[in-house]
PDB file of N, CA and C in Angstrom:
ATOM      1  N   UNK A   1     -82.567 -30.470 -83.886  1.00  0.00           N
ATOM      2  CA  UNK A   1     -81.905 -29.698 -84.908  1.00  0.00           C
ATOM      3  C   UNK A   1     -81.400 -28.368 -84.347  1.00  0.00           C
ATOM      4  N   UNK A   2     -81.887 -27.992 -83.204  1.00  0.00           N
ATOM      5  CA  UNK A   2     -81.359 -26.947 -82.515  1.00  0.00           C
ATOM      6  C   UNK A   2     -80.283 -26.963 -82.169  1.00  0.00           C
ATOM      7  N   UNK A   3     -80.209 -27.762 -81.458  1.00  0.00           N
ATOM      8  CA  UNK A   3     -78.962 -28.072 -80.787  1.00  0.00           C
ATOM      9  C   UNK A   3     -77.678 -27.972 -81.312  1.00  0.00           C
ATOM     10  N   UNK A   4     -77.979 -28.690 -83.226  1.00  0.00           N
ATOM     11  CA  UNK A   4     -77.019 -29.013 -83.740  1.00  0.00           C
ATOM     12  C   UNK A   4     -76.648 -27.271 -84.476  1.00  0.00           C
ATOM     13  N   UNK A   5     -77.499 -26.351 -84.545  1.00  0.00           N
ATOM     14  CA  UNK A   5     -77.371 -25.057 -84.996  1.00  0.00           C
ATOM     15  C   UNK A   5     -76.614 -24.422 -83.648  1.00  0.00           C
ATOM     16  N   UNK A   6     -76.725 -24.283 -82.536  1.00  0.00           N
ATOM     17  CA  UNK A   6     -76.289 -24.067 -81.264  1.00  0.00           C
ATOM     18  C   UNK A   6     -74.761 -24.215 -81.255  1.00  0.00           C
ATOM     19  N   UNK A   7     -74.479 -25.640 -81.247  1.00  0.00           N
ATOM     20  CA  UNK A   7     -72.867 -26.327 -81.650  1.00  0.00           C
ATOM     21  C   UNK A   7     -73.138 -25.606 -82.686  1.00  0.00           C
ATOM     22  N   UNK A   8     -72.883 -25.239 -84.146  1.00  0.00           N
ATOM     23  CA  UNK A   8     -72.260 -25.146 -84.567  1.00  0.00           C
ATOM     24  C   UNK A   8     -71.953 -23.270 -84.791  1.00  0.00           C
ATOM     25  N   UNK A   9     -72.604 -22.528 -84.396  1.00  0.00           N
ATOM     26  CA  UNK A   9     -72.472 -21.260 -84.161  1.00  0.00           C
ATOM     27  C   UNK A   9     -71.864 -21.227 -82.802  1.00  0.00           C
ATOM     28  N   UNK A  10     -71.773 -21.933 -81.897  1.00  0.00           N
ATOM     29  CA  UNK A  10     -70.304 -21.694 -80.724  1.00  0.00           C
ATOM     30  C   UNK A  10     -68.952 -21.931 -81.564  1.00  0.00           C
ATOM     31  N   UNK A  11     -69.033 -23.354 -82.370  1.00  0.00           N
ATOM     32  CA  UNK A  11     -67.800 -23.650 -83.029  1.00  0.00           C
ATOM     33  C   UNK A  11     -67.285 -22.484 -83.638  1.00  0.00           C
ATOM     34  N   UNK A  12     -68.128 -22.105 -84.787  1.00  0.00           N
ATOM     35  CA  UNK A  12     -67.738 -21.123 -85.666  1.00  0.00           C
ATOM     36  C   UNK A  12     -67.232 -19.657 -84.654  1.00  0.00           C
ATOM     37  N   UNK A  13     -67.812 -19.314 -83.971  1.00  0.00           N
ATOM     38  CA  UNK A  13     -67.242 -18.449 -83.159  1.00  0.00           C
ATOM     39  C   UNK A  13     -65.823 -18.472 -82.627  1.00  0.00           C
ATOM     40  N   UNK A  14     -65.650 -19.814 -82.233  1.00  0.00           N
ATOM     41  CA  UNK A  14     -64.518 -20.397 -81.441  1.00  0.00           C
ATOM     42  C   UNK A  14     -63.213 -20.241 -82.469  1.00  0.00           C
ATOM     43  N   UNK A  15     -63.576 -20.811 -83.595  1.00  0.00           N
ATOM     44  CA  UNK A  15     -62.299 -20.614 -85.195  1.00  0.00           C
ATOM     45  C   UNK A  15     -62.160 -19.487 -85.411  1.00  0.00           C
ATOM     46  N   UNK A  16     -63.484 -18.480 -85.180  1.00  0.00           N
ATOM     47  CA  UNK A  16     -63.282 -16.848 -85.452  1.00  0.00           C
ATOM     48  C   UNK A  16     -62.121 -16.333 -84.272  1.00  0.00           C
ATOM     49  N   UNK A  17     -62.017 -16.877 -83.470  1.00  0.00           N
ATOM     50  CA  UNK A  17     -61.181 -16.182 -81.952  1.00  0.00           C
ATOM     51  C   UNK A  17     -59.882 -16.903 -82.276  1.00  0.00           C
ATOM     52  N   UNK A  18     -59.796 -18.575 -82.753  1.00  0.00           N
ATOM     53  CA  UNK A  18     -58.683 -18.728 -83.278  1.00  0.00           C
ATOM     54  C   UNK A  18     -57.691 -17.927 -84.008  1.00  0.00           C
ATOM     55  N   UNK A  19     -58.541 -17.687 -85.008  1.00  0.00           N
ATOM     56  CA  UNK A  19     -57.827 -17.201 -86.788  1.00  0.00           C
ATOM     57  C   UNK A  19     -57.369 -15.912 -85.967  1.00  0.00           C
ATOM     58  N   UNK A  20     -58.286 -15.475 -84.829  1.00  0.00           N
ATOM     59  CA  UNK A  20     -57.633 -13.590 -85.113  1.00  0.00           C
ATOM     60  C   UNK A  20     -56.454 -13.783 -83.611  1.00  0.00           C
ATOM     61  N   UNK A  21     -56.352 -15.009 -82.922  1.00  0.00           N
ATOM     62  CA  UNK A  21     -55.131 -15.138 -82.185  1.00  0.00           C
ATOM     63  C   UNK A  21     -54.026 -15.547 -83.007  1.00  0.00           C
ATOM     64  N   UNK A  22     -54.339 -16.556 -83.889  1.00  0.00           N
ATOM     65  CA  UNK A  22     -53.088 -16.696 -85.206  1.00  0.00           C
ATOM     66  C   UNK A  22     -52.557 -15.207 -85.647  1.00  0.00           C
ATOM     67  N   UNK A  23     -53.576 -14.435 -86.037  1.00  0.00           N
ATOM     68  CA  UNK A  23     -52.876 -13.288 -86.390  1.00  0.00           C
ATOM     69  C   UNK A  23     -52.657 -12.135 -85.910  1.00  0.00           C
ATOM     70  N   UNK A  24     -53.065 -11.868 -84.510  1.00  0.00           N
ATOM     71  CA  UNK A  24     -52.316 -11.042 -83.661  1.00  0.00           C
ATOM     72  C   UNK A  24     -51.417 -11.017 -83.155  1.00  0.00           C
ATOM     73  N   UNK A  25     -51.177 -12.960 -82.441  1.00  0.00           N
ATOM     74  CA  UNK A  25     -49.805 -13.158 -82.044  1.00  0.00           C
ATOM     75  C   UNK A  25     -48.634 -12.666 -82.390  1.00  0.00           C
ATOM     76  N   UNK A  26     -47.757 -12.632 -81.690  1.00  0.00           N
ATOM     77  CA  UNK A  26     -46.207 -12.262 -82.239  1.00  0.00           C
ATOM     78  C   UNK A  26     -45.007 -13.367 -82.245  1.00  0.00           C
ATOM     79  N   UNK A  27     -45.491 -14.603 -81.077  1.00  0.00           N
ATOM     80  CA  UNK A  27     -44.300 -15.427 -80.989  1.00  0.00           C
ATOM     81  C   UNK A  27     -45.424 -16.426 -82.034  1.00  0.00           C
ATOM     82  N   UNK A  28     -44.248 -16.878 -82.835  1.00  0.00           N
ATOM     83  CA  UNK A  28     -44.708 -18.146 -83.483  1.00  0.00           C
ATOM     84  C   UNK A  28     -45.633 -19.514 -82.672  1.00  0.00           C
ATOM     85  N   UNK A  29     -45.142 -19.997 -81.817  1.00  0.00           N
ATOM     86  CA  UNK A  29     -45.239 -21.105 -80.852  1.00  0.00           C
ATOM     87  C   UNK A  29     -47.010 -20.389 -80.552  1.00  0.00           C
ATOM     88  N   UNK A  30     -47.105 -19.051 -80.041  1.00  0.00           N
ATOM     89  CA  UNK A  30     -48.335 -18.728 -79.804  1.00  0.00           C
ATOM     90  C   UNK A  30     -49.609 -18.909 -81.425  1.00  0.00           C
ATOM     91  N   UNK A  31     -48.829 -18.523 -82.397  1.00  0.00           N
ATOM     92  CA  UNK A  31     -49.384 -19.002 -83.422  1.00  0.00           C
ATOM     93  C   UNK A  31     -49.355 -20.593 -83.850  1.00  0.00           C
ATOM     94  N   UNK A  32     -48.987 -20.962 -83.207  1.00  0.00           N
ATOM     95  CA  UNK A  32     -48.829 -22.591 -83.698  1.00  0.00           C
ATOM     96  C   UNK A  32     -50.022 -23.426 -82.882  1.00  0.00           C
ATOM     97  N   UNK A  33     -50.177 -22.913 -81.655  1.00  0.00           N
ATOM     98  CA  UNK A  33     -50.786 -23.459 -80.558  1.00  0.00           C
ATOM     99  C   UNK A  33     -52.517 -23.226 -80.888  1.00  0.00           C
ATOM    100  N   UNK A  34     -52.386 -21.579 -81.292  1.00  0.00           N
ATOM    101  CA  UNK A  34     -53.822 -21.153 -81.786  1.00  0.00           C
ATOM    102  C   UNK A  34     -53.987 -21.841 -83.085  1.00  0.00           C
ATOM    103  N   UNK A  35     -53.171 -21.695 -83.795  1.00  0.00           N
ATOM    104  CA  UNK A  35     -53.664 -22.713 -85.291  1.00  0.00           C
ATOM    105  C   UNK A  35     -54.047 -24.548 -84.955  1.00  0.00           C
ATOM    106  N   UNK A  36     -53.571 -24.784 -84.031  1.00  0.00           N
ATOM    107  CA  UNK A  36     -53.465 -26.360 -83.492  1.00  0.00           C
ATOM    108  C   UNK A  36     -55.480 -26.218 -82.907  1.00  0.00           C
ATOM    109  N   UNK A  37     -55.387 -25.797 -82.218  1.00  0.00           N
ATOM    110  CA  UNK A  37     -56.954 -24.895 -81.688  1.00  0.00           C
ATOM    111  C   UNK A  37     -57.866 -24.848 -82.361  1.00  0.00           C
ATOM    112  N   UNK A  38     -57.514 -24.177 -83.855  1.00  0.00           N
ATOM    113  CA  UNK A  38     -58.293 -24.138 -85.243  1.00  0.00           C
ATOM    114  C   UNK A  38     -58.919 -25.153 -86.105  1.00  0.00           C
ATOM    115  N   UNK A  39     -57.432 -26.015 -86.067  1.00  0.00           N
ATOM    116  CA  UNK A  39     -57.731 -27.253 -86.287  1.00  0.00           C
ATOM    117  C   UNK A  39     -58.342 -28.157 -85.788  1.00  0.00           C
ATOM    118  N   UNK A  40     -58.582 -28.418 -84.397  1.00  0.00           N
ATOM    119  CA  UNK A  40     -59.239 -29.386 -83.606  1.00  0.00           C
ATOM    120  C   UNK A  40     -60.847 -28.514 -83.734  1.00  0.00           C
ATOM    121  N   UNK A  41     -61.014 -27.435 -83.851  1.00  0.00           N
ATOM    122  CA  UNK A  41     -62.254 -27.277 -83.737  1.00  0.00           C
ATOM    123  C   UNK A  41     -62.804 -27.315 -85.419  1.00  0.00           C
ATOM    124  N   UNK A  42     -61.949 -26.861 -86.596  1.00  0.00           N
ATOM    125  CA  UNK A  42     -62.345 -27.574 -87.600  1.00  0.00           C
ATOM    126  C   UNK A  42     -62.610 -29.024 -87.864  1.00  0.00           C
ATOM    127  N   UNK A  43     -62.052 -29.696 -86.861  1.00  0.00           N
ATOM    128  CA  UNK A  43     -62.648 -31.717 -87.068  1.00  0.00           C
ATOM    129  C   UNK A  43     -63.760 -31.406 -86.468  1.00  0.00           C
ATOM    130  N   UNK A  44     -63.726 -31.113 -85.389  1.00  0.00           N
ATOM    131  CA  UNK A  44     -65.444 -31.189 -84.342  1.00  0.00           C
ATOM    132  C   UNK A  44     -66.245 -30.555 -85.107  1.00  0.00           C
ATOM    133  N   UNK A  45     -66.235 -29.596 -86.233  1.00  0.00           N
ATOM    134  CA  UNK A  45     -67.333 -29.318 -86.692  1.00  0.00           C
ATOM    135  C   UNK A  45     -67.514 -30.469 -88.181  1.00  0.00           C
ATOM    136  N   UNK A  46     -66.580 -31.003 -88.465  1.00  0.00           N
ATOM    137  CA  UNK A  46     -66.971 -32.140 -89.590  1.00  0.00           C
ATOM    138  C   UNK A  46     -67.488 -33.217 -89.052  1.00  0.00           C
ATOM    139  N   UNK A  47     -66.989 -33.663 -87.616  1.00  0.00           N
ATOM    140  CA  UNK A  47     -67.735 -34.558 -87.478  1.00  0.00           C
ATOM    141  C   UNK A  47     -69.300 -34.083 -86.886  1.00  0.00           C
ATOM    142  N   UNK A  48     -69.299 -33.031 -86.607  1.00  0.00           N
ATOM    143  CA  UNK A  48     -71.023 -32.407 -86.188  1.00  0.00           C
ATOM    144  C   UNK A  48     -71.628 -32.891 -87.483  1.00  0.00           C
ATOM    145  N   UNK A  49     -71.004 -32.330 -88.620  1.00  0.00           N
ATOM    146  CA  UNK A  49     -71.862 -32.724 -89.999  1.00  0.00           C
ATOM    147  C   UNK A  49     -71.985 -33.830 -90.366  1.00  0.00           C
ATOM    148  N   UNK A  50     -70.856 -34.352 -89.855  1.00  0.00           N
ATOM    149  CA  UNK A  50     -71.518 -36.111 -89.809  1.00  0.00           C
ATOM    150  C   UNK A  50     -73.004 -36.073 -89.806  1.00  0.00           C
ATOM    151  N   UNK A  51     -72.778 -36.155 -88.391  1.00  0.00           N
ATOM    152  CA  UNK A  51     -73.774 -36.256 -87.474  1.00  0.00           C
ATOM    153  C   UNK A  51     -75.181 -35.714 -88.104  1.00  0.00           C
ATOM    154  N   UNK A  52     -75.423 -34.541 -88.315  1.00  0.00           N
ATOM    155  CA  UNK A  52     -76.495 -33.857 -89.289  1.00  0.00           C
ATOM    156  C   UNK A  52     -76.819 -34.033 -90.365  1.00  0.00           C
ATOM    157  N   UNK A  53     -76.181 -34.925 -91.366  1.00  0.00           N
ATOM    158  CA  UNK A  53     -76.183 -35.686 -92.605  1.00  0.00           C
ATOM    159  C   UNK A  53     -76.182 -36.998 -92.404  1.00  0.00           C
ATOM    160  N   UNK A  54     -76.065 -37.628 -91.659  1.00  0.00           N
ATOM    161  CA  UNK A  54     -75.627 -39.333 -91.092  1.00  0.00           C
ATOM    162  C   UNK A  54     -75.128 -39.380 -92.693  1.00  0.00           C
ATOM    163  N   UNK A  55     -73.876 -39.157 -92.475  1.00  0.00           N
ATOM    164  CA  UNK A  55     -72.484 -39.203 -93.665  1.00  0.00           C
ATOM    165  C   UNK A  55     -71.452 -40.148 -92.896  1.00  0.00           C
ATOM    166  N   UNK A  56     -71.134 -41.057 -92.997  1.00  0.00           N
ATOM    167  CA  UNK A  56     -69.764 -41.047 -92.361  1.00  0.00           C
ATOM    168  C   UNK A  56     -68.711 -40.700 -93.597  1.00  0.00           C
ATOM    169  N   UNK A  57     -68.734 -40.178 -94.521  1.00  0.00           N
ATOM    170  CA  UNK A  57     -67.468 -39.414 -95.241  1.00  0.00           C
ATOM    171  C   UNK A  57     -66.999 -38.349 -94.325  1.00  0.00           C
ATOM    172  N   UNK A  58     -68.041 -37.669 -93.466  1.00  0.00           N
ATOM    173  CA  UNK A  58     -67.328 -36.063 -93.053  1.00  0.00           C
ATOM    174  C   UNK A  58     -66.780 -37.001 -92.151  1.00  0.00           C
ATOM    175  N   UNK A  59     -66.514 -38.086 -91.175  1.00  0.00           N
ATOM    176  CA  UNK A  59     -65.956 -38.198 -90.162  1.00  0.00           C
ATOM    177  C   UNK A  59     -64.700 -39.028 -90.704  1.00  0.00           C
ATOM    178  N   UNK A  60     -65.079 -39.471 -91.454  1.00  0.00           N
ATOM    179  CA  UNK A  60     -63.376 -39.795 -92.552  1.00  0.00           C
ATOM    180  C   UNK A  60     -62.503 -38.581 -93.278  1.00  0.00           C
ATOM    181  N   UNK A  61     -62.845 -37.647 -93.364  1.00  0.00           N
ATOM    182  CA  UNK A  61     -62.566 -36.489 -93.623  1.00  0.00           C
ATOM    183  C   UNK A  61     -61.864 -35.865 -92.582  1.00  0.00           C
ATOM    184  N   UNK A  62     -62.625 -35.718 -91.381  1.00  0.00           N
ATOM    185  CA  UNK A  62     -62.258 -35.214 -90.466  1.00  0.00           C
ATOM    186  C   UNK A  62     -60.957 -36.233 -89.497  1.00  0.00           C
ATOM    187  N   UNK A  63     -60.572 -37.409 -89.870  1.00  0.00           N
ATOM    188  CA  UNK A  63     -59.617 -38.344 -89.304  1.00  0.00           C
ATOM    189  C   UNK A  63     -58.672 -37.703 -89.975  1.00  0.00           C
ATOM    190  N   UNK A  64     -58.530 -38.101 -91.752  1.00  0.00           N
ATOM    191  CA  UNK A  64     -57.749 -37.482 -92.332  1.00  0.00           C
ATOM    192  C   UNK A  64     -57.287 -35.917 -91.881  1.00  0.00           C
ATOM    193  N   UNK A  65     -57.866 -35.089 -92.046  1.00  0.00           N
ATOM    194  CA  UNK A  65     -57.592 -34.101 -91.831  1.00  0.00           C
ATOM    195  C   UNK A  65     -56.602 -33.930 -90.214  1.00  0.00           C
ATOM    196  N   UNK A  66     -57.269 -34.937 -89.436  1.00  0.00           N
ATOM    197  CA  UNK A  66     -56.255 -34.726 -88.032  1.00  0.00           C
ATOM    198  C   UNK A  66     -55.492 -35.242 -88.272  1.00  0.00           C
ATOM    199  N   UNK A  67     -55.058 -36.404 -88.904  1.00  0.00           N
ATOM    200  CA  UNK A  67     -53.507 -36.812 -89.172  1.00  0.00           C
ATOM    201  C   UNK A  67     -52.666 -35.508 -89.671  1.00  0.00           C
ATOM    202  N   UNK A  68     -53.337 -35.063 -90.825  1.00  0.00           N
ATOM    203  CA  UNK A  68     -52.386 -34.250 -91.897  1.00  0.00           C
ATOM    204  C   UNK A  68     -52.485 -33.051 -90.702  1.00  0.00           C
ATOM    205  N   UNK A  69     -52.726 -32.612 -89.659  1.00  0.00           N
ATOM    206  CA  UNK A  69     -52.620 -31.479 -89.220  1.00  0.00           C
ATOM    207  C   UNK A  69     -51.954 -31.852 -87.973  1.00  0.00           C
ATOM    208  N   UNK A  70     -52.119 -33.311 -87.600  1.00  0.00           N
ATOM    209  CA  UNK A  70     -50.584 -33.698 -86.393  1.00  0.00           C
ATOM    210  C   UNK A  70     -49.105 -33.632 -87.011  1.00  0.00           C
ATOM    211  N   UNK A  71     -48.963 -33.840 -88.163  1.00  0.00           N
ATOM    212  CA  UNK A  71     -48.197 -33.774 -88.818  1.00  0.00           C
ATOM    213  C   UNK A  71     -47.344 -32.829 -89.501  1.00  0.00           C
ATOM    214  N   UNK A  72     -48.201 -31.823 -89.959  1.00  0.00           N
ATOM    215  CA  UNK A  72     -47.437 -30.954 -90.186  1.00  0.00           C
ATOM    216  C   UNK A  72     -47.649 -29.815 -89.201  1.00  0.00           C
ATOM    217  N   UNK A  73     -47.737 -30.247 -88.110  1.00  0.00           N
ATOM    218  CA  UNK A  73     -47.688 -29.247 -86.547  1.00  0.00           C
ATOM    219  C   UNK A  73     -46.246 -29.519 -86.155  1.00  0.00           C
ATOM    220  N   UNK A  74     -45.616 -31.763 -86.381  1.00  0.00           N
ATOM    221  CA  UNK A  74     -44.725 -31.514 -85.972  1.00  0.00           C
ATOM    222  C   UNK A  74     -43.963 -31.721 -86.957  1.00  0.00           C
ATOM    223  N   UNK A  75     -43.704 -31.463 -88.033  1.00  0.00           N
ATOM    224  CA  UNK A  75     -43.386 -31.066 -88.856  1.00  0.00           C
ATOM    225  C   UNK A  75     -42.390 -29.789 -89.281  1.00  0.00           C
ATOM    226  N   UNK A  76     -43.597 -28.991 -88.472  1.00  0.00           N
ATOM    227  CA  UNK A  76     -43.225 -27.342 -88.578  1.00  0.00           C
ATOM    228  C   UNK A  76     -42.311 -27.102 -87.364  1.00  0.00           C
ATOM    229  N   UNK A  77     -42.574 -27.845 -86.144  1.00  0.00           N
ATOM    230  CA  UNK A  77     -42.271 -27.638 -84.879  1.00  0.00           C
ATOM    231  C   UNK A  77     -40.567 -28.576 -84.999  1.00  0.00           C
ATOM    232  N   UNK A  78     -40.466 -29.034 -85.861  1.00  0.00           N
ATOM    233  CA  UNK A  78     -38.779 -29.768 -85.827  1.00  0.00           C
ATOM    234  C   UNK A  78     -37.827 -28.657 -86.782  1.00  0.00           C
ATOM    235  N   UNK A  79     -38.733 -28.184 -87.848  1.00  0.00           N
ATOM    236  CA  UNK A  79     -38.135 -26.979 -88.463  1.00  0.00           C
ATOM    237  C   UNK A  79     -37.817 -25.459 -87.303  1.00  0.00           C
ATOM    238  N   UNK A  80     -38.478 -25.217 -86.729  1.00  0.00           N
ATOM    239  CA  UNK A  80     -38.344 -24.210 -86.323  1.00  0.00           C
ATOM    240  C   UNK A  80     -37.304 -24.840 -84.977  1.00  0.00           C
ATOM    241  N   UNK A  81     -37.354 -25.876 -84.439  1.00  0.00           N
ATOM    242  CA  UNK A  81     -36.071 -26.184 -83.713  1.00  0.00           C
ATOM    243  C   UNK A  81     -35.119 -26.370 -84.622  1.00  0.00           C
ATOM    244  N   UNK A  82     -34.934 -26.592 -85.729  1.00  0.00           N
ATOM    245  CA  UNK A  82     -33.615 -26.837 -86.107  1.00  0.00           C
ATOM    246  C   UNK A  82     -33.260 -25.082 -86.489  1.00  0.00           C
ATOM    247  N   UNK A  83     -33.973 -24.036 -86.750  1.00  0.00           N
ATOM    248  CA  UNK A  83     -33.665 -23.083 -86.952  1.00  0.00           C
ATOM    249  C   UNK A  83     -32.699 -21.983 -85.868  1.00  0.00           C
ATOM    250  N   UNK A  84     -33.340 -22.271 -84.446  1.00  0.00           N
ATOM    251  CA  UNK A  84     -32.433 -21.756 -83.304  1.00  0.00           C
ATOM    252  C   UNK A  84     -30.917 -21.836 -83.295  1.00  0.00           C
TER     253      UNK A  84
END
């Protein structure tokens, strides 16, 4: 159970360094990349809770959630090329 407190206070740290590169950045692309960052470490911590609940909802959760966040990464990333 340590371990799993260990992971998840690195994670949470790791989203904290995200969120404040999302919002220091200045070029978008640098915000896109850190939010992409955010996101992958928000699945790894749902599926940790899997794991600590033996749930498999959080790891269906956490699939979902990576689709909807490949998606509207490129999504966002065809908008902002068509904007140039």
């Amino acid at each position: 159970m340590i371990l799993y407190l260990i992971i998840s206070i690195i994670l949470s740290i790791l989203a904290l360094l995200c969120w404040l590169k999302v919002i220091i950045s200045r070029t978008i692309v640098d915000k896109m990349v850190a939010l992409d960052a955010a996101n992958t470490i928000v699945i790894s911590f749902l599926i940790l809770l899997g794991a600590i609940f033996k749930e498999i909802v959080y790891v269906d959760v956490a699939i979902v959630y990576a689709m909807l966040s490949f998606v509207s990464i490129i999504y966002i990333s065809r908008y902002l090329e068509g904007c140039k």
